[in-house]
C-alpha atoms as a PDB file:
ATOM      1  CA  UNK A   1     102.908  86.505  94.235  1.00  0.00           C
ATOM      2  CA  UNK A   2     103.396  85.916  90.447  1.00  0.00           C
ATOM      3  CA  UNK A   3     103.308  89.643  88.448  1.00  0.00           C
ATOM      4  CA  UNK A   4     100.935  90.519  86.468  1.00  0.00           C
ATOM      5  CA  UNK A   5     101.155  90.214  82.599  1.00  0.00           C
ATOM      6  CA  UNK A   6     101.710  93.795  81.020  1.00  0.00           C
ATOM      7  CA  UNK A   7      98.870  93.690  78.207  1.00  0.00           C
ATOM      8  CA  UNK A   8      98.532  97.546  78.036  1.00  0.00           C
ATOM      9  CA  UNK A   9     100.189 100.510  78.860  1.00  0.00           C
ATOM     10  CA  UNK A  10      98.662 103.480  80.162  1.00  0.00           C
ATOM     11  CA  UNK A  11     100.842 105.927  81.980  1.00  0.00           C
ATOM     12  CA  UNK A  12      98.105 107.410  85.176  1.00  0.00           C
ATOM     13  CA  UNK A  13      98.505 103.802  86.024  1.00  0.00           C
ATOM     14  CA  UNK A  14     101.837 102.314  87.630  1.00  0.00           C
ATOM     15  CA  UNK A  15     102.676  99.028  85.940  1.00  0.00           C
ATOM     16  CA  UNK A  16     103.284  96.276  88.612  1.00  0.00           C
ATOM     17  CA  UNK A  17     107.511  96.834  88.909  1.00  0.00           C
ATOM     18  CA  UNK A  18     108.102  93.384  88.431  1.00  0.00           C
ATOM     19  CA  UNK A  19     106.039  92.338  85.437  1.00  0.00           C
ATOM     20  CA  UNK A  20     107.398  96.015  83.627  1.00  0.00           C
ATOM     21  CA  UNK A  21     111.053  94.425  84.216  1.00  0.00           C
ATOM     22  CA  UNK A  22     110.388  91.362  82.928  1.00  0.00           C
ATOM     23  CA  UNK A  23     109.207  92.416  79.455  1.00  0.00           C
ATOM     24  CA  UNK A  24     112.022  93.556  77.047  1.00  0.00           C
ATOM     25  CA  UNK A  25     113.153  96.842  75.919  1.00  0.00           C
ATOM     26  CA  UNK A  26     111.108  96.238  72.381  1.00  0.00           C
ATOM     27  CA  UNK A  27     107.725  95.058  74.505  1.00  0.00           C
ATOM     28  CA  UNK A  28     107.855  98.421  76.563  1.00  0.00           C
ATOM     29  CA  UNK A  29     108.396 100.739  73.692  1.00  0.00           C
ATOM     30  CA  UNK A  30     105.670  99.346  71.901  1.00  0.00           C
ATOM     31  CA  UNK A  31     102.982  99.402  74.879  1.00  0.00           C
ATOM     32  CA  UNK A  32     104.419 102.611  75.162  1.00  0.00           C
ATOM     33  CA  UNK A  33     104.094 103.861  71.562  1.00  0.00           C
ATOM     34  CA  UNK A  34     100.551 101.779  70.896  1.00  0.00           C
ATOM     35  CA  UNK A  35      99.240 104.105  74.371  1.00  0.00           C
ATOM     36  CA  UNK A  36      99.803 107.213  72.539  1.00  0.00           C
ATOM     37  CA  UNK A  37      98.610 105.977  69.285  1.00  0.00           C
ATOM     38  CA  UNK A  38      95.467 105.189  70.508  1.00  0.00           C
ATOM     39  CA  UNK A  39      95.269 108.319  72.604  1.00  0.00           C
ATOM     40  CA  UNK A  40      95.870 110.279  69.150  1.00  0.00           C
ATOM     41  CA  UNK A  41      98.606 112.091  70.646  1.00  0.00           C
ATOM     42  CA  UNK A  42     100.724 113.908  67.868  1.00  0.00           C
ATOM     43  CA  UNK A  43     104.228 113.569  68.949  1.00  0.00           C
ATOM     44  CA  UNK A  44     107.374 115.423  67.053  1.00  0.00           C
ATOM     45  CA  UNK A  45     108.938 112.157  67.524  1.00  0.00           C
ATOM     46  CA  UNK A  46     106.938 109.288  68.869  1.00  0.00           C
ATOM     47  CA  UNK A  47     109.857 106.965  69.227  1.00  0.00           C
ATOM     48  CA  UNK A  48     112.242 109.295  71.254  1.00  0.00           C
ATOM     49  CA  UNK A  49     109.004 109.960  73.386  1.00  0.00           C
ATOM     50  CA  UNK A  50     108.549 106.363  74.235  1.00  0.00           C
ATOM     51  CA  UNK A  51     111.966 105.829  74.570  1.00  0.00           C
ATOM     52  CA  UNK A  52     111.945 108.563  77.291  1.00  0.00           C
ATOM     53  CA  UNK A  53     108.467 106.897  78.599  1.00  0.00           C
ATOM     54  CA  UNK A  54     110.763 103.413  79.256  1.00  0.00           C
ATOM     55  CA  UNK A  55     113.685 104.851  80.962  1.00  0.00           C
ATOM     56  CA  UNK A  56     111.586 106.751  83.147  1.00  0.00           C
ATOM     57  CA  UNK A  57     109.678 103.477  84.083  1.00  0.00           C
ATOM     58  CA  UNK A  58     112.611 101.954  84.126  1.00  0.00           C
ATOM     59  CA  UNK A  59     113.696 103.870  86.826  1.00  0.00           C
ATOM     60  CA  UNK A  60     110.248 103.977  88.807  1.00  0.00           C
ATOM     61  CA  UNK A  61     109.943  99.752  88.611  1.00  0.00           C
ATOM     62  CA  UNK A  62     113.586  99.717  89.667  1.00  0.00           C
ATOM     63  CA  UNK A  63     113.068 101.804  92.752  1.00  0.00           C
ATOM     64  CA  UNK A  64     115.928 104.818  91.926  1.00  0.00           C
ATOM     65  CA  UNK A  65     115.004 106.732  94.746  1.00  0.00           C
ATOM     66  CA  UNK A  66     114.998 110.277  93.273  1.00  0.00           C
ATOM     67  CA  UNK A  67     112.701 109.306  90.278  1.00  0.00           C
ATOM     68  CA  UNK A  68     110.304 107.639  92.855  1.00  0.00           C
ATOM     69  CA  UNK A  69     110.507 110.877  95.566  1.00  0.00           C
ATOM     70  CA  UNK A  70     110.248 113.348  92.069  1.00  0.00           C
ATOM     71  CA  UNK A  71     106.924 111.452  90.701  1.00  0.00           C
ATOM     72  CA  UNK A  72     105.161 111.384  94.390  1.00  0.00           C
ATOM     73  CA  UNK A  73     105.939 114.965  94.603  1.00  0.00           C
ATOM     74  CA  UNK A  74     105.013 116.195  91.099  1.00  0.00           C
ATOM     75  CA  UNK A  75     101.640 114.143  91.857  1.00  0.00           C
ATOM     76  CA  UNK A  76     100.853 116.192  95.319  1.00  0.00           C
ATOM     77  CA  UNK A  77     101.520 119.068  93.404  1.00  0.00           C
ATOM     78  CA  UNK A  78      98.744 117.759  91.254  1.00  0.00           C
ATOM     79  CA  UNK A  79      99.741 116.698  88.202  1.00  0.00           C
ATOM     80  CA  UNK A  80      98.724 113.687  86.939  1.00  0.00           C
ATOM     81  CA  UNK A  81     101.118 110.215  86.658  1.00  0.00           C
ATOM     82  CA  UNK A  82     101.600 110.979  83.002  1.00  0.00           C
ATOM     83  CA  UNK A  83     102.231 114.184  82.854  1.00  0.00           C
ATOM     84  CA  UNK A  84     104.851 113.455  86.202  1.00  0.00           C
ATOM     85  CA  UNK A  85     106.405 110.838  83.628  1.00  0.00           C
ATOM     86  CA  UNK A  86     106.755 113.983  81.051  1.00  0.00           C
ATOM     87  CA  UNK A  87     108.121 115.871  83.750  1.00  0.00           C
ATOM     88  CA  UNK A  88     110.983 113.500  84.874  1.00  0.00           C
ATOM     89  CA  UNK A  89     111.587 112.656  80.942  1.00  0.00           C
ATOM     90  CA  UNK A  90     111.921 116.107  79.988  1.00  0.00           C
ATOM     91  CA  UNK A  91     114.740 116.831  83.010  1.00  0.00           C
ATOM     92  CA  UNK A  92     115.937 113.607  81.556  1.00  0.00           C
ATOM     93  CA  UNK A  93     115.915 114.711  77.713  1.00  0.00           C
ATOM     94  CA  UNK A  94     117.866 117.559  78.826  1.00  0.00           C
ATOM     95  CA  UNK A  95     120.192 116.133  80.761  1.00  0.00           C
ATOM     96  CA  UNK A  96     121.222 113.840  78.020  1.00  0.00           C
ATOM     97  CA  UNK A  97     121.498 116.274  75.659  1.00  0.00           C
ATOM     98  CA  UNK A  98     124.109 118.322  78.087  1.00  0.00           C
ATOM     99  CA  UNK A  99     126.109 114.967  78.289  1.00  0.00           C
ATOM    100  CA  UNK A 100     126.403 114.918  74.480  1.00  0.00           C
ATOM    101  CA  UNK A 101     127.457 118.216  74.348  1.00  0.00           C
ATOM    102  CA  UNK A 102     130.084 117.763  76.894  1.00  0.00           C
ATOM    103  CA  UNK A 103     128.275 117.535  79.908  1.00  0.00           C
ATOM    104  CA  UNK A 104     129.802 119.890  83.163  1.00  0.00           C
ATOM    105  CA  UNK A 105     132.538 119.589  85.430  1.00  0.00           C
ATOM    106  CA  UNK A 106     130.187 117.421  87.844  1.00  0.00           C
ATOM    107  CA  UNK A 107     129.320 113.516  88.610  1.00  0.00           C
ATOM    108  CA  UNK A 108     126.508 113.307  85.824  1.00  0.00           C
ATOM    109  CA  UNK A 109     124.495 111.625  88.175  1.00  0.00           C
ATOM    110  CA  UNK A 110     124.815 113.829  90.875  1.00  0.00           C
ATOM    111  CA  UNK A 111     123.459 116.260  88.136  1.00  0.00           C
ATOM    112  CA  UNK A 112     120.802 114.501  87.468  1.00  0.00           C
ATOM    113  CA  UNK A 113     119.826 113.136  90.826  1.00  0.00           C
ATOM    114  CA  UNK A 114     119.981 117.208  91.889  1.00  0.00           C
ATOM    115  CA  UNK A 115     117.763 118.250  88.898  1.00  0.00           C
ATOM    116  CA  UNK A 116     114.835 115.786  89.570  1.00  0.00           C
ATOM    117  CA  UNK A 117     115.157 116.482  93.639  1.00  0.00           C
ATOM    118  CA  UNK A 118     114.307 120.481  92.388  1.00  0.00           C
ATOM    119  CA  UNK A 119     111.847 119.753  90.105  1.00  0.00           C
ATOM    120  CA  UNK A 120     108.284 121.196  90.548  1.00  0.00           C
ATOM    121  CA  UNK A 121     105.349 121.363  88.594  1.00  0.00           C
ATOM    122  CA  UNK A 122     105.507 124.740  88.819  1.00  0.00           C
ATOM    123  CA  UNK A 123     109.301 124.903  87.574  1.00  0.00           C
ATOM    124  CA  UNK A 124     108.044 122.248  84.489  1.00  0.00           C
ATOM    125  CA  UNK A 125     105.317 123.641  83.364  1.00  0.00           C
ATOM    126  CA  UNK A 126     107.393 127.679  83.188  1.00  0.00           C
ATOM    127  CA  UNK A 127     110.466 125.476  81.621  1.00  0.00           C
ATOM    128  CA  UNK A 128     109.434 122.603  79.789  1.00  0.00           C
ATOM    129  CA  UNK A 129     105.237 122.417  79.277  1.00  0.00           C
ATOM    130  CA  UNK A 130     104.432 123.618  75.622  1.00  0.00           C
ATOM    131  CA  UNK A 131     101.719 126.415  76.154  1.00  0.00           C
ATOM    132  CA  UNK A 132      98.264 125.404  75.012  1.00  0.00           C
END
């Protein structure tokens, strides 16, 4: 089975794993940033955002277990793909920023791994989701 050409990005829709890994840094952040350009989307920082957006498909197209358990369980608590993306990005966003600013006593990615096998929607949207 040959992948699939990546022509567009949109983020409710899993990009086939292989094609996704194929593509270079620089062709996912700009599928990435030209989704939420058309979308309109006013971002604080578009390219930190679709910087976040890669690494998090980074880790889904690679398989990293508690990315892949984390979306599948945001989604069956019903929120959509993209917003599960936003979910694991924002636990990842903070989680680099406490490694910058000296991180803890623990394995980072033990840290991680924990923080994305206790995230909810329910514990995103009281902790990270920006109030309408």
């Amino acid at each position: 089975d040959e992948p699939m050409d990546i022509d567009i990005y949109d983020p409710d829709t899993a990009p086939d794993p292989q094609a996704w890994l194929e593509l270079s840094e620089t062709e996912r952040l700009l599928l990435v940033g030209d989704f939420h350009d058309q979308i309109g989307e006013e971002l604080p920082n578009a390219q930190l955002h679709a910087v976040i957006h890669v690494v998090v498909e980074n880790q889904l197209a690679e398989a990293y277990l508690p990315a892949v358990e984390a979306l599948a369980r945001l989604m069956r608590e019903d929120l959509s793909r993209h917003d599960a993306v936003h979910a694991i990005g924002s636990v990842l966003a903070e989680h680099i920023w406490t490694q910058t600013q000296g991180g803890s006593a623990d394995e980072p990615a033990m840290v991680y791994e924990q923080a994305l096998r206790t995230l909810t929607a329910q514990s995103w949207r009281e902790h990270y989701d920006e109030p309408d």
